[in-house]
C-alpha atoms as a PDB file:
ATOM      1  CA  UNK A   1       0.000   0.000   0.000  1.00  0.00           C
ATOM      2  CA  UNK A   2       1.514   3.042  -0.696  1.00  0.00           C
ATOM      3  CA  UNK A   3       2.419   5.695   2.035  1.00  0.00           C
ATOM      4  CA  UNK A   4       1.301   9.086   2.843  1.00  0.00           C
ATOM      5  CA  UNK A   5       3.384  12.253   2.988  1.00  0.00           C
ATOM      6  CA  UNK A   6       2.122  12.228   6.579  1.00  0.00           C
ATOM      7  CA  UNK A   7       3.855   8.362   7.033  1.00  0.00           C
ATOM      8  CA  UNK A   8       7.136   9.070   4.869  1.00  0.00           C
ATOM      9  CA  UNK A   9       7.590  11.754   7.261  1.00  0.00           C
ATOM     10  CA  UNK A  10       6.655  10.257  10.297  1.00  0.00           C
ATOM     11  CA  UNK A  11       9.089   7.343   9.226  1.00  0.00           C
ATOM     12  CA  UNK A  12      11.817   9.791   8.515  1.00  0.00           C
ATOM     13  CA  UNK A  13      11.583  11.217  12.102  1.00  0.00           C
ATOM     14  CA  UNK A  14      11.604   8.028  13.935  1.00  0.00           C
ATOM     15  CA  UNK A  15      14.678   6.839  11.913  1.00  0.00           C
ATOM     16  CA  UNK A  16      16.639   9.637  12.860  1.00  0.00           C
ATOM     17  CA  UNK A  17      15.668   9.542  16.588  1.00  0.00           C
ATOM     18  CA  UNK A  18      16.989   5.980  16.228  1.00  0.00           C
ATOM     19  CA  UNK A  19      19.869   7.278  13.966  1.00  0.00           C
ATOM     20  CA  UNK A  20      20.856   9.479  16.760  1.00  0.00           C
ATOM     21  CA  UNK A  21      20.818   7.104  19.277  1.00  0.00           C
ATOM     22  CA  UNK A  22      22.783   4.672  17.646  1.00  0.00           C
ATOM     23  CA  UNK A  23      25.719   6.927  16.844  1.00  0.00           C
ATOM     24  CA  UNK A  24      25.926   7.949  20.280  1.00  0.00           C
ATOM     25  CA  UNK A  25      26.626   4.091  20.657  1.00  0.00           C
ATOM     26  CA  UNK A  26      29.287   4.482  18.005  1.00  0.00           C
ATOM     27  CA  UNK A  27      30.872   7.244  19.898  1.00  0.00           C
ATOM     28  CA  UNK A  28      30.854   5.971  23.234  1.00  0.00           C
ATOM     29  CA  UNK A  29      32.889   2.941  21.058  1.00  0.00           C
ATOM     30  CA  UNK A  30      35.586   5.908  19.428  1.00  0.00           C
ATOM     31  CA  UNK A  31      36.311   7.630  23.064  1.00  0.00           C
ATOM     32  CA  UNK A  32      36.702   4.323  24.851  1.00  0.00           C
ATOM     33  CA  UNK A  33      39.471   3.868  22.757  1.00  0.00           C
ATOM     34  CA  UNK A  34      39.686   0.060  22.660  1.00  0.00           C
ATOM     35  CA  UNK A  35      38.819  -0.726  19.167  1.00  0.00           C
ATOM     36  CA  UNK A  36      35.248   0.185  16.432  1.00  0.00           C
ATOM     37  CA  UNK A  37      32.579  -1.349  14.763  1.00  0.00           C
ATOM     38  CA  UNK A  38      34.113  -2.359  11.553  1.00  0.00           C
ATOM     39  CA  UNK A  39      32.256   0.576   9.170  1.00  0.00           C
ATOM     40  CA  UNK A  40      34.404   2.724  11.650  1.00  0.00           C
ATOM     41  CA  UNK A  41      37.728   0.913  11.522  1.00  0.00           C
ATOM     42  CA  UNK A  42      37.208   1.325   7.762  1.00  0.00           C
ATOM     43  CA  UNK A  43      36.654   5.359   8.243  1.00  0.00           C
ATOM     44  CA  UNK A  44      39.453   5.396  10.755  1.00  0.00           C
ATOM     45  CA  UNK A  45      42.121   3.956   8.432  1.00  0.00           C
ATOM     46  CA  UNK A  46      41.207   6.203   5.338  1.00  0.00           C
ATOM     47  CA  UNK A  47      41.000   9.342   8.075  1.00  0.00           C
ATOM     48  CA  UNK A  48      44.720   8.775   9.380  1.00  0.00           C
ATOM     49  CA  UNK A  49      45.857   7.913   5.618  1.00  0.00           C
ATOM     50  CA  UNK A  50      44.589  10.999   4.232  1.00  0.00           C
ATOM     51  CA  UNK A  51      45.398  13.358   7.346  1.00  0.00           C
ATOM     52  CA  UNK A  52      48.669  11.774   7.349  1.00  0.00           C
ATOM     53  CA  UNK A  53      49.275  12.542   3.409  1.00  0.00           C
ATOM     54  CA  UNK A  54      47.510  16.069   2.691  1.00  0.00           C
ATOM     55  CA  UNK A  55      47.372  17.368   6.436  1.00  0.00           C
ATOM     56  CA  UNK A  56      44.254  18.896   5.593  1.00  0.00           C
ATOM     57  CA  UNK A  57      43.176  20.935   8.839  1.00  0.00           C
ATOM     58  CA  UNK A  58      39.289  20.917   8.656  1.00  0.00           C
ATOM     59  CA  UNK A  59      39.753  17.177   8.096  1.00  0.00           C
ATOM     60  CA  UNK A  60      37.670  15.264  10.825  1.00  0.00           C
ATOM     61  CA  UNK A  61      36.517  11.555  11.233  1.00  0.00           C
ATOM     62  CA  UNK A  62      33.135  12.823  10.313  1.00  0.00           C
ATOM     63  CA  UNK A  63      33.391  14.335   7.213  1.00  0.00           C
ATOM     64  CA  UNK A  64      35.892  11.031   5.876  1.00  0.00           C
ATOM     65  CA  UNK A  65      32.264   9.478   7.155  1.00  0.00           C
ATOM     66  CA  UNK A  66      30.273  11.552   4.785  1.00  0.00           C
ATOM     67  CA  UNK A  67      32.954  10.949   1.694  1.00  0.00           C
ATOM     68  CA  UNK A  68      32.998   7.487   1.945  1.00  0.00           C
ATOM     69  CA  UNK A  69      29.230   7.511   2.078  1.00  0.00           C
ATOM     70  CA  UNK A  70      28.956   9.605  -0.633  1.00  0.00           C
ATOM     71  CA  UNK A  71      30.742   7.228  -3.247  1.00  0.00           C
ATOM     72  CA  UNK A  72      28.385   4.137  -1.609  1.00  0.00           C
ATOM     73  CA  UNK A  73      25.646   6.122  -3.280  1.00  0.00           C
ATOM     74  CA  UNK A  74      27.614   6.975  -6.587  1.00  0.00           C
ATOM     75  CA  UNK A  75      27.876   3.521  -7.009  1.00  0.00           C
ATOM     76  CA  UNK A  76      24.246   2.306  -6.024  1.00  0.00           C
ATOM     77  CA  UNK A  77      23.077   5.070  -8.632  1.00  0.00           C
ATOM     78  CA  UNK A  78      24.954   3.169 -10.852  1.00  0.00           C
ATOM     79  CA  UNK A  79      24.051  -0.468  -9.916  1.00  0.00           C
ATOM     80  CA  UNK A  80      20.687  -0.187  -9.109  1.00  0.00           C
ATOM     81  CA  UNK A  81      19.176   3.196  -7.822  1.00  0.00           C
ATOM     82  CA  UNK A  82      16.295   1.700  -6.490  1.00  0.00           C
ATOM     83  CA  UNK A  83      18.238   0.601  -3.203  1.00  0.00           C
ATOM     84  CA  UNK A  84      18.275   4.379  -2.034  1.00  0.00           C
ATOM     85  CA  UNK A  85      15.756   6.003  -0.301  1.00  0.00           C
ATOM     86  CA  UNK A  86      15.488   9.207   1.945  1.00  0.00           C
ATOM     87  CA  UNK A  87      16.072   7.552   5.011  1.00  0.00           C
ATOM     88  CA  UNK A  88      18.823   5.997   3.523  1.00  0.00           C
ATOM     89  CA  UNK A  89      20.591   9.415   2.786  1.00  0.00           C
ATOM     90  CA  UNK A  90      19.914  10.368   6.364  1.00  0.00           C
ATOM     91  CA  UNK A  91      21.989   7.900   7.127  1.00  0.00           C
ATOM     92  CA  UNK A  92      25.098   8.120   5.823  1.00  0.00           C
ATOM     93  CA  UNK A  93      25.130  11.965   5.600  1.00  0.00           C
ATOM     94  CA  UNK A  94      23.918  12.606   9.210  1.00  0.00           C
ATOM     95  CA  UNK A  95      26.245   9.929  10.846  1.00  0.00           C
ATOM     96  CA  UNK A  96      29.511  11.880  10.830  1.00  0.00           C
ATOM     97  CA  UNK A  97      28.551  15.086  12.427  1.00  0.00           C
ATOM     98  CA  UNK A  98      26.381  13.401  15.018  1.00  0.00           C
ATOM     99  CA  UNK A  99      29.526  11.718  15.608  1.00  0.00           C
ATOM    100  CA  UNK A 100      31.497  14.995  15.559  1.00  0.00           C
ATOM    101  CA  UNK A 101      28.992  16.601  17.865  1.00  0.00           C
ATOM    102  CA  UNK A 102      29.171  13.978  20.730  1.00  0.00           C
ATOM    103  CA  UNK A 103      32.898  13.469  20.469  1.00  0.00           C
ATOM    104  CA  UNK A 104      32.993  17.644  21.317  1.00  0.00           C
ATOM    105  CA  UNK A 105      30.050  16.551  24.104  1.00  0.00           C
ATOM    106  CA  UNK A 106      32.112  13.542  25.532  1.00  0.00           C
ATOM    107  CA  UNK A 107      35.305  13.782  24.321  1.00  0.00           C
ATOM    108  CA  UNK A 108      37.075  15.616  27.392  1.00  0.00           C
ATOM    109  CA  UNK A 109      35.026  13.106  30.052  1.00  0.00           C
ATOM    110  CA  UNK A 110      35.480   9.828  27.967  1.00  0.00           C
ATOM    111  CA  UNK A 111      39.241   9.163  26.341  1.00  0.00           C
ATOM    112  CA  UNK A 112      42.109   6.913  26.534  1.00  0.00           C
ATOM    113  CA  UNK A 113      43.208   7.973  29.744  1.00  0.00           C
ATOM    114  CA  UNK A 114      40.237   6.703  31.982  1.00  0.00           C
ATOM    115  CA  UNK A 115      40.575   3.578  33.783  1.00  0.00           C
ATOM    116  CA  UNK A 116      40.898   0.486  31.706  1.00  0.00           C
ATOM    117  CA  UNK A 117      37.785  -1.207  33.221  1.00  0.00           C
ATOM    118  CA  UNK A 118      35.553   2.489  32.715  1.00  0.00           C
ATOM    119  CA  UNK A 119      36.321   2.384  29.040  1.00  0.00           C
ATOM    120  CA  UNK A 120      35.285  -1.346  29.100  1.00  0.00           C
ATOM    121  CA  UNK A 121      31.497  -0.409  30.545  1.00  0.00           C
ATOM    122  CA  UNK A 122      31.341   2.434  28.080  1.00  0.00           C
ATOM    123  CA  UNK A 123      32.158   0.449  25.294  1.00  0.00           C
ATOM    124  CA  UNK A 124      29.639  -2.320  26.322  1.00  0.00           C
ATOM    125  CA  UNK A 125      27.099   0.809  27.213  1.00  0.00           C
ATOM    126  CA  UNK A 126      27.983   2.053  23.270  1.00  0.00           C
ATOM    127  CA  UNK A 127      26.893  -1.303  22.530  1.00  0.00           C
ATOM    128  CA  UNK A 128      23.970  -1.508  23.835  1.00  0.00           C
ATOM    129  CA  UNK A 129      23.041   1.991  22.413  1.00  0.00           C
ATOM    130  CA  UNK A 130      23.888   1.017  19.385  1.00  0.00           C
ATOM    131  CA  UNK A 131      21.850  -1.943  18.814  1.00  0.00           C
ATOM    132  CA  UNK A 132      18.978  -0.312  20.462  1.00  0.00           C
ATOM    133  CA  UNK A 133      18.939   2.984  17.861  1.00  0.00           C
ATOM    134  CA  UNK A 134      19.992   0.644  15.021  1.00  0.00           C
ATOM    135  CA  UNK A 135      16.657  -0.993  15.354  1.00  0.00           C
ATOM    136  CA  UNK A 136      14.993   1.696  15.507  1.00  0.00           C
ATOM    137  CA  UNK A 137      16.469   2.547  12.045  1.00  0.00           C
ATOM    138  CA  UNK A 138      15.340  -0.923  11.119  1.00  0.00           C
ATOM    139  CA  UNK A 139      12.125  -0.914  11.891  1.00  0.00           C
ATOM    140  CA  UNK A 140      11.268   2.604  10.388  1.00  0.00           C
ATOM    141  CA  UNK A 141      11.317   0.867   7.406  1.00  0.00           C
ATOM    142  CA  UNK A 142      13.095   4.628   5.644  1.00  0.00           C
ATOM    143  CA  UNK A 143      16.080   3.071   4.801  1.00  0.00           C
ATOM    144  CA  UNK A 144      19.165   2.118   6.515  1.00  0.00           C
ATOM    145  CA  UNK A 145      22.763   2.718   7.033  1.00  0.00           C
ATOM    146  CA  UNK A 146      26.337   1.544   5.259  1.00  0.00           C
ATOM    147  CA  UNK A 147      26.869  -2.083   6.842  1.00  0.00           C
ATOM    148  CA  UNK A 148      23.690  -2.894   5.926  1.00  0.00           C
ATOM    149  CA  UNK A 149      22.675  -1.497   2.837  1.00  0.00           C
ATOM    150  CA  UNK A 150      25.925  -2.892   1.114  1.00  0.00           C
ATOM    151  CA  UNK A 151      25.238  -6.139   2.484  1.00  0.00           C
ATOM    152  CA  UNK A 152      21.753  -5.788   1.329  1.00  0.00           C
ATOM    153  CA  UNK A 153      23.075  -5.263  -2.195  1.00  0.00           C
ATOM    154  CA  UNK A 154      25.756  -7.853  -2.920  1.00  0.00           C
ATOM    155  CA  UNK A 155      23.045 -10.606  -1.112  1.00  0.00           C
ATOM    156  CA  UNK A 156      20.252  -9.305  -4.004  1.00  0.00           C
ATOM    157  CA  UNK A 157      22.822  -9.334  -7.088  1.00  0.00           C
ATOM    158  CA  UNK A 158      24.525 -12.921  -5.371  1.00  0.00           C
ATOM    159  CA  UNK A 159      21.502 -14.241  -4.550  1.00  0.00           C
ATOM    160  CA  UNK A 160      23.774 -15.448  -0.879  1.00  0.00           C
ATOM    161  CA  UNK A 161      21.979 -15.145   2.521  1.00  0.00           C
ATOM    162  CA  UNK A 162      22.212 -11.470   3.990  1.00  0.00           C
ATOM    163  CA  UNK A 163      23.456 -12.817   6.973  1.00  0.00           C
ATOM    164  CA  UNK A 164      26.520 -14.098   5.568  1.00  0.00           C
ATOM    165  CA  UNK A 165      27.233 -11.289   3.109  1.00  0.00           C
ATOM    166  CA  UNK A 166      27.068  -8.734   6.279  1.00  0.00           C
ATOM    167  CA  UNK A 167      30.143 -11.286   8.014  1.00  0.00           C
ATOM    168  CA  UNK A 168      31.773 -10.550   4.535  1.00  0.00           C
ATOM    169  CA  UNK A 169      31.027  -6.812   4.251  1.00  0.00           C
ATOM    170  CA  UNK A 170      32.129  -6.461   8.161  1.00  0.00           C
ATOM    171  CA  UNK A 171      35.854  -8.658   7.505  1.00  0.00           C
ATOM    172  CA  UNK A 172      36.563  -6.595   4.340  1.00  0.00           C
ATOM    173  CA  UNK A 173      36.218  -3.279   6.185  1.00  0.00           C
ATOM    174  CA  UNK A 174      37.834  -4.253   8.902  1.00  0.00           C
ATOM    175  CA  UNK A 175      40.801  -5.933   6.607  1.00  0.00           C
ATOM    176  CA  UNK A 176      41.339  -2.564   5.063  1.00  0.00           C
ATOM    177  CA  UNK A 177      40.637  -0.340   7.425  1.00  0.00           C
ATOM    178  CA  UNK A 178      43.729  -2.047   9.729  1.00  0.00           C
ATOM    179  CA  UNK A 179      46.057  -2.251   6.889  1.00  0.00           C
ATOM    180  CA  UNK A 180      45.448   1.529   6.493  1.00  0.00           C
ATOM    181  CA  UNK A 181      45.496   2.191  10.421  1.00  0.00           C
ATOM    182  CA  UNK A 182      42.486   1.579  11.695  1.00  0.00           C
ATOM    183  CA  UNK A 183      41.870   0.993  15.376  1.00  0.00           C
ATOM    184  CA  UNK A 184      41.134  -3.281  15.818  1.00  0.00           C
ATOM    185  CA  UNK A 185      40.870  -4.090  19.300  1.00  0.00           C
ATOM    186  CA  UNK A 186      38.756  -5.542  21.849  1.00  0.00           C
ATOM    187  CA  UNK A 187      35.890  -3.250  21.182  1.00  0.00           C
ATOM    188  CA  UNK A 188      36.085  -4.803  17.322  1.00  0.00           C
ATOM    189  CA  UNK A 189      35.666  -8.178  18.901  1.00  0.00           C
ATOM    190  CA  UNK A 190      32.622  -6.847  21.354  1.00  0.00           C
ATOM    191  CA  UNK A 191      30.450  -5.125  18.881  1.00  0.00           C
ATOM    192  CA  UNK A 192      30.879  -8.520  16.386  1.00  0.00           C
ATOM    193  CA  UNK A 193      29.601 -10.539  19.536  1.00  0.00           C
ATOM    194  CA  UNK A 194      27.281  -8.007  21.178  1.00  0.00           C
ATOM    195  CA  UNK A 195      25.738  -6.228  19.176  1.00  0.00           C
ATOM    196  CA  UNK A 196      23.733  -8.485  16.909  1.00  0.00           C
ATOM    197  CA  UNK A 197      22.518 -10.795  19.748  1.00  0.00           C
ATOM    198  CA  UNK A 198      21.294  -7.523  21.546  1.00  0.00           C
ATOM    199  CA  UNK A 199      19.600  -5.870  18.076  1.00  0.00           C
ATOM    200  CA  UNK A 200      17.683  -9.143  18.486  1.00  0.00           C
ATOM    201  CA  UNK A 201      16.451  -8.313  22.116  1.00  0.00           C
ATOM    202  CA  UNK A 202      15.398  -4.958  20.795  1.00  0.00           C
ATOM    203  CA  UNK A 203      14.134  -5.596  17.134  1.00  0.00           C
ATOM    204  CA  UNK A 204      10.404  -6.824  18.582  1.00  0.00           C
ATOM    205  CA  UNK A 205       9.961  -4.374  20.764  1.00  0.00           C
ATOM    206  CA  UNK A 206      10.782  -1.421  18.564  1.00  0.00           C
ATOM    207  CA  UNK A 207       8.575  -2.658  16.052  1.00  0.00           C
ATOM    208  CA  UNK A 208       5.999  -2.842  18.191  1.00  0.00           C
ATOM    209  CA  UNK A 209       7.007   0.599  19.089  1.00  0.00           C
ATOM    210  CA  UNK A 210       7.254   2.264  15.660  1.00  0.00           C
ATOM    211  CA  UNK A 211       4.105   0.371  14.620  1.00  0.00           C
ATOM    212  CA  UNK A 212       1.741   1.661  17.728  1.00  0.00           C
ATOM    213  CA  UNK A 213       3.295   5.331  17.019  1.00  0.00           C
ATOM    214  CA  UNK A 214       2.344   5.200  13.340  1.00  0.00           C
ATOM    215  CA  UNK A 215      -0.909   3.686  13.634  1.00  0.00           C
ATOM    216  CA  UNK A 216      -1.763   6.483  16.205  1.00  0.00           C
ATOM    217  CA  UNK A 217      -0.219   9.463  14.581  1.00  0.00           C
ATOM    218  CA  UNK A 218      -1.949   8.239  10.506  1.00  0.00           C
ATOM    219  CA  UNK A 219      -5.474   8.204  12.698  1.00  0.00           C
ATOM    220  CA  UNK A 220      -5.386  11.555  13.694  1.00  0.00           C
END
């Protein structure tokens, strides 16, 4: 059935409260300092590589987040357009100032220098966060972020499970973003083992959430 401007937008809102959310998960991840989710080892390595050759002052992690989006959607235009939506530009253009913003917010509170076993409960709070707004993305059904949406693509043109193409998305980025000097550590490790099993927790109950909030809002 097709939506309402009244729904698209509705949608669009609840994915970026989720989108929010989740990359204050991310963040929580950068300023613990022990490792990133693998889209972010891949924007680490290409941020140090290019800082490190051009010294480019206004260079920041989020705007390396915003180029690398960018040429996702270059080349979806060119696959197969019909993989982006709005939400889906939310996404990957948003993520890298929200990031910026609540490194500024956190950043002097939350580094490398707090206690070993502090940055370990803020990574597994970033987690948590993260799996929580990523749902939220999910389940606003407006379109969806890097990780997923390339995944999403090579699984349709492969015809191979999703699940399996994400493991193969997630090992390449991390693969190149190390060789280029990304940060792999035990927070790498945690968000591969935490973070899916938790998304499952929360992918029901956001649903449910997102559907009760749309149903109300489209009977007004």
């Amino acid at each position: 059935m097709k939506r309402t401007i009244k729904e698209i937008i509705l949608r669009v809102i609840i994915l970026l409260i989720g989108l929010t959310i989740a990359h204050l998960g991310v963040t929580l991840f950068l300023l613990a300092d022990l490792g990133a989710d693998p889209f972010n080892v891949l924007i680490q390595g290409l941020f140090r590589t290019i800082a490190e050759i051009t010294g480019i002052p206004w260079l920041t992690h989020g705007y390396t987040h915003m180029a690398v989006c960018f040429l996702i959607i270059i080349v979806l235009l060119i696959v197969d357009k019909s993989y982006i939506k709005i939400g889906t530009l939310l996404c990957m253009f948003c993520g890298g100032p929200i990031i910026d913003f609540f490194t500024w917010l956190f950043g002097s509170v939350i580094h490398a220098g707090n206690p070993f076993v502090i940055r370990i409960l803020v990574l597994g709070l970033g987690c948590v966060i993260l799996a929580y707004g990523m749902t939220i993305v999910i389940k606003s059904d407006s379109g969806t972020g890097p990780n997923d949406l390339v995944a999403i693509v090579i699984s349709d043109k492969t015809k191979k499970p999703f699940g399996i193409m994400r493991i193969v998305v997630d090992v390449c980025f991390v693969a190149a973003g190390f060789l280029m000097g990304g940060v792999v550590g035990i927070g790498t490790i945690i968000c591969a083992a935490l973070v899916g099993p938790v998304a499952g927790i929360f992918l029901p109950v956001n649903e449910k959430m997102v559907n009760t909030i749309v149903d109300k809002f489209m009977r007004k």
